[in-house]
C-alpha atoms as a PDB file:
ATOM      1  CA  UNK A   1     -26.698  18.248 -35.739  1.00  0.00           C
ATOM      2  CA  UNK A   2     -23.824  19.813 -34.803  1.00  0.00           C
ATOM      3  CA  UNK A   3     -24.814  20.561 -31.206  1.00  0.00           C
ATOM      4  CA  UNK A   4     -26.424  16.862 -30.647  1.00  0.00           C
ATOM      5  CA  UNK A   5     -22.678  15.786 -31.494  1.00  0.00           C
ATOM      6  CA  UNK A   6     -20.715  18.277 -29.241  1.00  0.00           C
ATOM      7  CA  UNK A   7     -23.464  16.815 -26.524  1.00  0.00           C
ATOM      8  CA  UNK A   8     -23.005  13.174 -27.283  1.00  0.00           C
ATOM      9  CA  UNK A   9     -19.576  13.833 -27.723  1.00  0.00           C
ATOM     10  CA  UNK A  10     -19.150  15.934 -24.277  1.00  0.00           C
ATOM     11  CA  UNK A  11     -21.105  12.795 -22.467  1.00  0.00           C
ATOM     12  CA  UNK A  12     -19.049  10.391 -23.444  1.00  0.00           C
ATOM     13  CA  UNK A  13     -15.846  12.299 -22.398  1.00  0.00           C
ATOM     14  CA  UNK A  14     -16.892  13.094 -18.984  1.00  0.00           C
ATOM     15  CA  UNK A  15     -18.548   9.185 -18.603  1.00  0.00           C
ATOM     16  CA  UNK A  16     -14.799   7.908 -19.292  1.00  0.00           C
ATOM     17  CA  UNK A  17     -13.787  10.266 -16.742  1.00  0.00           C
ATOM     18  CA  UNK A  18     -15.858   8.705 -13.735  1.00  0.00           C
ATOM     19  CA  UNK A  19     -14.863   6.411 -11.853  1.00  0.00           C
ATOM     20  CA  UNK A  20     -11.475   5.843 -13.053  1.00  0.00           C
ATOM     21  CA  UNK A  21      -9.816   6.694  -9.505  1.00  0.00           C
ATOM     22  CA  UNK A  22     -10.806   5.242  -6.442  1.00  0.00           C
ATOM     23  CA  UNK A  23      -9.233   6.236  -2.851  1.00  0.00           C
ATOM     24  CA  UNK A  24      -9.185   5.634   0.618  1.00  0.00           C
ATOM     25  CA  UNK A  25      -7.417   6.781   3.616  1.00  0.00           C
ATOM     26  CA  UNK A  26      -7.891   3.532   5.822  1.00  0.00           C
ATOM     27  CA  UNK A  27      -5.775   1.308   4.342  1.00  0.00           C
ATOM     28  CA  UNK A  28      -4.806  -1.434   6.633  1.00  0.00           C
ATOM     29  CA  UNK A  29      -0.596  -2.058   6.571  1.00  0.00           C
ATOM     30  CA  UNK A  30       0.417  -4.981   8.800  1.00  0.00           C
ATOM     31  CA  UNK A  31       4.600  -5.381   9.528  1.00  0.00           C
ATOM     32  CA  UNK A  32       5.509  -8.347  11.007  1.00  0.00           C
ATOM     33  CA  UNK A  33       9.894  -8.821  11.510  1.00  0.00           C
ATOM     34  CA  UNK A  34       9.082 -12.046  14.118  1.00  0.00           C
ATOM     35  CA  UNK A  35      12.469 -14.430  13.669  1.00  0.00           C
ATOM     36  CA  UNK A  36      11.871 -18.094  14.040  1.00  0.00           C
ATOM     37  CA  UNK A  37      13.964 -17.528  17.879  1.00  0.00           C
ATOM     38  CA  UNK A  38      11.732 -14.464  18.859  1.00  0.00           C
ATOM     39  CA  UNK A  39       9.695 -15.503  22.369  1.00  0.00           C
ATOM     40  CA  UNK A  40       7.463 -12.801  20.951  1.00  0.00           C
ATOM     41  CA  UNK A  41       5.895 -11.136  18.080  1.00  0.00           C
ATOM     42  CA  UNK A  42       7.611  -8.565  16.491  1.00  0.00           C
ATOM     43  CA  UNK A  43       4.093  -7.339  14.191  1.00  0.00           C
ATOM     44  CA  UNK A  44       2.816  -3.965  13.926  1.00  0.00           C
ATOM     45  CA  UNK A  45      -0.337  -2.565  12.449  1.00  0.00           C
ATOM     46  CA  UNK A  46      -1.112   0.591  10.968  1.00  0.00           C
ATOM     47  CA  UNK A  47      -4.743   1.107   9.692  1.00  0.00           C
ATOM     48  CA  UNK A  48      -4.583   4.360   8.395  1.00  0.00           C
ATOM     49  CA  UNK A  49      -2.448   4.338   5.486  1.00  0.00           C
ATOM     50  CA  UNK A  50      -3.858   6.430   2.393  1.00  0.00           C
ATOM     51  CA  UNK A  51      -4.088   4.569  -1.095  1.00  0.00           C
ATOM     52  CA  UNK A  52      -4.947   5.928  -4.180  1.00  0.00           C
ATOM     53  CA  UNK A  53      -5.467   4.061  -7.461  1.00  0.00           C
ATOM     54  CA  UNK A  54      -6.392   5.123 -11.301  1.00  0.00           C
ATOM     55  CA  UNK A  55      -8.108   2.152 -12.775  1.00  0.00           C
ATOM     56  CA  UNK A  56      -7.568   3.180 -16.133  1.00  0.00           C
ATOM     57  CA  UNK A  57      -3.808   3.297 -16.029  1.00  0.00           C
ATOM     58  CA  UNK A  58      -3.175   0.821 -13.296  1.00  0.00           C
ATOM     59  CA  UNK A  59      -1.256   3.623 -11.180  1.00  0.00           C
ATOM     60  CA  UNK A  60      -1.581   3.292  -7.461  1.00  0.00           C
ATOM     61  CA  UNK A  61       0.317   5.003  -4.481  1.00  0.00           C
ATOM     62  CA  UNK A  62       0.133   4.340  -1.114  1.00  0.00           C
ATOM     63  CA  UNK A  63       1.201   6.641   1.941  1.00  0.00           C
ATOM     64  CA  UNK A  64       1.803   6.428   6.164  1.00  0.00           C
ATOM     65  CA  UNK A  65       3.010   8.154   8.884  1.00  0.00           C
ATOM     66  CA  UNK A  66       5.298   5.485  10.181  1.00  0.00           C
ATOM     67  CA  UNK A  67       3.954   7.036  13.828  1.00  0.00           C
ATOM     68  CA  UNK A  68       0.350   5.268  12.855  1.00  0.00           C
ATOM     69  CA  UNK A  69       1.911   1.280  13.777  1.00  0.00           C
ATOM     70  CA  UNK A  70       0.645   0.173  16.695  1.00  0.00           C
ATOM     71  CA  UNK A  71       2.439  -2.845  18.248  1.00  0.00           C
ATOM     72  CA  UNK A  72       0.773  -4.813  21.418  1.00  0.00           C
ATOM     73  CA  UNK A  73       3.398  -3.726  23.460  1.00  0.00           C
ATOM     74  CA  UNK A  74       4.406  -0.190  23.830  1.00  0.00           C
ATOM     75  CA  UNK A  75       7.703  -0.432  24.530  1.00  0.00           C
ATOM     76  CA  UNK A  76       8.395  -2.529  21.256  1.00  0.00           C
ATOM     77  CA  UNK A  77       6.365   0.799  19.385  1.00  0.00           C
ATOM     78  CA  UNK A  78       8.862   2.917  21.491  1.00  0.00           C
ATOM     79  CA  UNK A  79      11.712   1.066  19.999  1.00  0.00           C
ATOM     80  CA  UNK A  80      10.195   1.245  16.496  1.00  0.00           C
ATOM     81  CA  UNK A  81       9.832   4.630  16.522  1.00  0.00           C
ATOM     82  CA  UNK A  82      13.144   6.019  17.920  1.00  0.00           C
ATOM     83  CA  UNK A  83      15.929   3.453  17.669  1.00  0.00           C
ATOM     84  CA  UNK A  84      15.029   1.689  13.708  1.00  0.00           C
ATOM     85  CA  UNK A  85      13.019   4.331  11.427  1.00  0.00           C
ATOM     86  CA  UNK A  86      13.818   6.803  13.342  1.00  0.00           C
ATOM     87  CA  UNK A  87       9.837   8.080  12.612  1.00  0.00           C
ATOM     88  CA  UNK A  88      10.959  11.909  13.351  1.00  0.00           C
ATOM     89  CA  UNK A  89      13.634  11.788  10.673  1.00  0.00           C
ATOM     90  CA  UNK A  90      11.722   9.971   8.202  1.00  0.00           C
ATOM     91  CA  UNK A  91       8.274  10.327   9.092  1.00  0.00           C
ATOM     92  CA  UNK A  92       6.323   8.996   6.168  1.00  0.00           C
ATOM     93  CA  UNK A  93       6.912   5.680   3.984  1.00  0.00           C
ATOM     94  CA  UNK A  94       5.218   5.693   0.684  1.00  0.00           C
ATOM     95  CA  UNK A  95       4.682   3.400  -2.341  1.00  0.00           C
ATOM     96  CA  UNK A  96       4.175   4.405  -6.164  1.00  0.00           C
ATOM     97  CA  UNK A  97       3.914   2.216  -8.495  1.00  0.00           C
ATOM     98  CA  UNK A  98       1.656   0.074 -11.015  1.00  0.00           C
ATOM     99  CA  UNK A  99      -0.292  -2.772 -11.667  1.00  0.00           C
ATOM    100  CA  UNK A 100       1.442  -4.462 -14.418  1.00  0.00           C
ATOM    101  CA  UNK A 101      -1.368  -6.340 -15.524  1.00  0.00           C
ATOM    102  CA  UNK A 102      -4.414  -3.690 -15.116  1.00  0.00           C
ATOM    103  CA  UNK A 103      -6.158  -4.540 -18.835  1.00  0.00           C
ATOM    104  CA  UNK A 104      -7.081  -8.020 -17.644  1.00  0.00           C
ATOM    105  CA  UNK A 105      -8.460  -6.410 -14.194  1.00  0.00           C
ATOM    106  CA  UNK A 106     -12.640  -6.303 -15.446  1.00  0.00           C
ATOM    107  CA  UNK A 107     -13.329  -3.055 -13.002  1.00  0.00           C
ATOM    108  CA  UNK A 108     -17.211  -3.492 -14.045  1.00  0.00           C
ATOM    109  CA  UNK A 109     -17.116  -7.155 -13.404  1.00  0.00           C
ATOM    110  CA  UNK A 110     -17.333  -8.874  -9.967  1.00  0.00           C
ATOM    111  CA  UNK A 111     -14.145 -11.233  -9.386  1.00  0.00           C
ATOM    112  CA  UNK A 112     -10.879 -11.746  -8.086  1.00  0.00           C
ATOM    113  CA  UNK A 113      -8.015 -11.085 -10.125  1.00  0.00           C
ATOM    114  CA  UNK A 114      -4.129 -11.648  -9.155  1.00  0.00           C
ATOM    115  CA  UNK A 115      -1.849  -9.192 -10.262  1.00  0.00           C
ATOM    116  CA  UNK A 116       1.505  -8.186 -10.029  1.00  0.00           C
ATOM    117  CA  UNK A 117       2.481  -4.563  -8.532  1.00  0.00           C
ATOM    118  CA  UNK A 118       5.875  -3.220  -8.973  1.00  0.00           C
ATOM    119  CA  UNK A 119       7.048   0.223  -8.193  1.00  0.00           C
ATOM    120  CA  UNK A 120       9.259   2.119  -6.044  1.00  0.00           C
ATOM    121  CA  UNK A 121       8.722   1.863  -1.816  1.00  0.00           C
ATOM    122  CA  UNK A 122      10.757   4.212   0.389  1.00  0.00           C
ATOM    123  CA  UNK A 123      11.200   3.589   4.023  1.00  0.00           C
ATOM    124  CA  UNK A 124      13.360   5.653   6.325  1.00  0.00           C
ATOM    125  CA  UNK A 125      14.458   7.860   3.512  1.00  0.00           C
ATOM    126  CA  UNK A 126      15.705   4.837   1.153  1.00  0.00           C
ATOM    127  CA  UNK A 127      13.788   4.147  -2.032  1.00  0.00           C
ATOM    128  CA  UNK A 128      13.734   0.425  -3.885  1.00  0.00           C
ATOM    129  CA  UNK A 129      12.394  -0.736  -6.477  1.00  0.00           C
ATOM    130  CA  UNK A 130       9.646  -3.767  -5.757  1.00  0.00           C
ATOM    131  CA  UNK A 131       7.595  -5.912  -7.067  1.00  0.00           C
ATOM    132  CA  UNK A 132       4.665  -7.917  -5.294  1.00  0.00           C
ATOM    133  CA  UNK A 133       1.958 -10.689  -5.778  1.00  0.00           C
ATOM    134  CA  UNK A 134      -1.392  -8.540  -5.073  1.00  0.00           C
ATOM    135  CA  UNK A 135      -5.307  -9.265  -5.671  1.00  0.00           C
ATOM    136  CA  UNK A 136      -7.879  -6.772  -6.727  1.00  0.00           C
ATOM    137  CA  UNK A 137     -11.010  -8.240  -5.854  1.00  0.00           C
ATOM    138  CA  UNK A 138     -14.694  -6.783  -7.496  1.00  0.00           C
ATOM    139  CA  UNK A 139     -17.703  -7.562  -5.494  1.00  0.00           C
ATOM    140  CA  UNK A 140     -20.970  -5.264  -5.805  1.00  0.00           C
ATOM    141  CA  UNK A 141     -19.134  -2.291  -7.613  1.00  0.00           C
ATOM    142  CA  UNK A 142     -16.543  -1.912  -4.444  1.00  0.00           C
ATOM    143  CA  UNK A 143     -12.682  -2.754  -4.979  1.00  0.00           C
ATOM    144  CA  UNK A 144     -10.525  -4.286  -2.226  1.00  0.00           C
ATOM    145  CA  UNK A 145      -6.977  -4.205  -3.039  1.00  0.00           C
ATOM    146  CA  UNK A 146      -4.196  -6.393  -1.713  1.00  0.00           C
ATOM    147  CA  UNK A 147      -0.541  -7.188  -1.803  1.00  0.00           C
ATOM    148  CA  UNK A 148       2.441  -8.867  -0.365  1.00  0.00           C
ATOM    149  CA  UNK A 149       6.036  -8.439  -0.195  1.00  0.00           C
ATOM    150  CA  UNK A 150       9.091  -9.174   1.783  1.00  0.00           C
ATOM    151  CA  UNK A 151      11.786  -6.365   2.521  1.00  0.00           C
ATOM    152  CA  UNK A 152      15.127  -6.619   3.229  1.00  0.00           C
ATOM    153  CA  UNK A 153      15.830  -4.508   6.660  1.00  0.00           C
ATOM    154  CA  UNK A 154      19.200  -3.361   6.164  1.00  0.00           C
ATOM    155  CA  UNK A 155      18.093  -2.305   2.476  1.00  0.00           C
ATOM    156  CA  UNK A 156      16.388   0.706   3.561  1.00  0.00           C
ATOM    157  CA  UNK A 157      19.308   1.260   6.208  1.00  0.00           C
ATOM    158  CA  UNK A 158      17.191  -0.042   9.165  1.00  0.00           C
ATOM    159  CA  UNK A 159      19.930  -1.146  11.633  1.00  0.00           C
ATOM    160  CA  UNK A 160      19.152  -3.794  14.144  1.00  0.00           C
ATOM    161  CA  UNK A 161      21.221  -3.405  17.392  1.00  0.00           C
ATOM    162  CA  UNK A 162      23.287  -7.149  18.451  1.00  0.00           C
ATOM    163  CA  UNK A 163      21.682  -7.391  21.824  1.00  0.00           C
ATOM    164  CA  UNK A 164      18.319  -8.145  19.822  1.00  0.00           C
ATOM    165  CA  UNK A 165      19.472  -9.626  16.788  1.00  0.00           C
ATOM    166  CA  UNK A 166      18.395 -12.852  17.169  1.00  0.00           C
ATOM    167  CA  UNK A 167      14.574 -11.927  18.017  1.00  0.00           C
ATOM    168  CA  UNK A 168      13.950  -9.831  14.737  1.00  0.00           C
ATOM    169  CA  UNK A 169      13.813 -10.895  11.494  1.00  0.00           C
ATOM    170  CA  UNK A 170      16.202  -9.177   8.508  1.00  0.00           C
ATOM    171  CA  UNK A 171      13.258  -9.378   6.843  1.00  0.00           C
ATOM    172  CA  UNK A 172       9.450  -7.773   7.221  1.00  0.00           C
ATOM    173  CA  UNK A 173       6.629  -9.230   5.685  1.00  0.00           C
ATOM    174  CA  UNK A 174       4.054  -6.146   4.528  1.00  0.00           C
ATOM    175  CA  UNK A 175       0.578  -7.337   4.100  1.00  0.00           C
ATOM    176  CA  UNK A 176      -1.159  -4.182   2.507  1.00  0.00           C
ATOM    177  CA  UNK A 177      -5.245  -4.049   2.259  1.00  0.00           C
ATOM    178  CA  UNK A 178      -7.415  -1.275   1.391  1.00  0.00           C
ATOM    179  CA  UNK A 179     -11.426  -0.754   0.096  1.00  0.00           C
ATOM    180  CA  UNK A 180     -11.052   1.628  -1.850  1.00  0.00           C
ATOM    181  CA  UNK A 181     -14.136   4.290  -2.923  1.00  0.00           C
ATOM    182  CA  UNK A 182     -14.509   6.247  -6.179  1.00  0.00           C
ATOM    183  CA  UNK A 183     -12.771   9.551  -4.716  1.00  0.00           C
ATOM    184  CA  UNK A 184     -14.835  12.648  -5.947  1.00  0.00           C
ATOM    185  CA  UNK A 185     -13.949  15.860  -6.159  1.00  0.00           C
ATOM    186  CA  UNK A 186     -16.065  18.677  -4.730  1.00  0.00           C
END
């Protein structure tokens, strides 16, 4: 009796342990500082941003080399890179935070839920605190994760030069999207 416990018992443990964190390392982060005066977009994409998030907890981080935005123009990525986050000072941005309202998220049960997500983001070696309107959406078993938020430029000590002032915003929207796998150890 003893032994059919320590199995049933040993089962469930390690079935509560599956599944709980789910990864990926193509996360899709768009940037977009267009002003309402810009003749052009000021958007960037970066598509391989790393996310990681427990589904029992509600604990998700996201990470990027700032290097990985491309913009349409290559002079604007130029610019980017050297002059505002300075990408070989602070090459990485990251995200850790939580999904304040994970228990009503049904992980085994397709749907879309809206969340909120608030944690701290650091960008060009500043860290804020944050909070964002996300979705975590269930369809077949697979879980797509997104959120938005605004930040504030000069927050994270970004410094916009007067010449082109008028043609970027103060503040970036980040759209943030990732499907997101069980990640496995091996």
């Amino acid at each position: 009796m003893k032994i059919l416990f320590a199995i049933i018992f040993g089962t469930t443990i390690a079935y509560q342990g599956l599944g709980q964190k789910y990864f990926t390392k193509n996360a899709k982060i768009n940037f977009d500082a267009t002003s309402a005066s810009s003749p052009e977009k000021v958007e960037a994409i970066n598509r391989s941003a790393t996310c990681v998030l427990d589904t029992k907890t509600g604990a998700i981080q996201f990470s990027m080399l700032m290097k990985g935005f491309e913009f349409e123009r290559a002079l604007m990525e130029e610019h980017f890179n050297e002059n505002y986050v300075e990408s070989d000072k602070f090459p990485k941005s990251e995200f850790k935070g939580k999904i304040k309202d994970n228990d009503d998220v049904k992980y085994d049960k397709d749907g879309t839920y809206t969340v909120k997500v608030k944690g701290d983001i650091t960008i060009h070696g500043e860290t804020k605190e944050v909070e964002a309107d996300g979705k975590v959406i269930i369809q077949n078993g697979k879980i797509t994760a997104e959120a938005d938020l605004s930040v504030k430029l000069s927050d994270f000590k970004i410094s916009i030069p007067g010449l082109v002032a008028d043609k970027v915003s103060k503040t970036a929207k980040i759209t943030v999207t990732c499907s997101l796998e069980p990640l496995t150890t091996k």
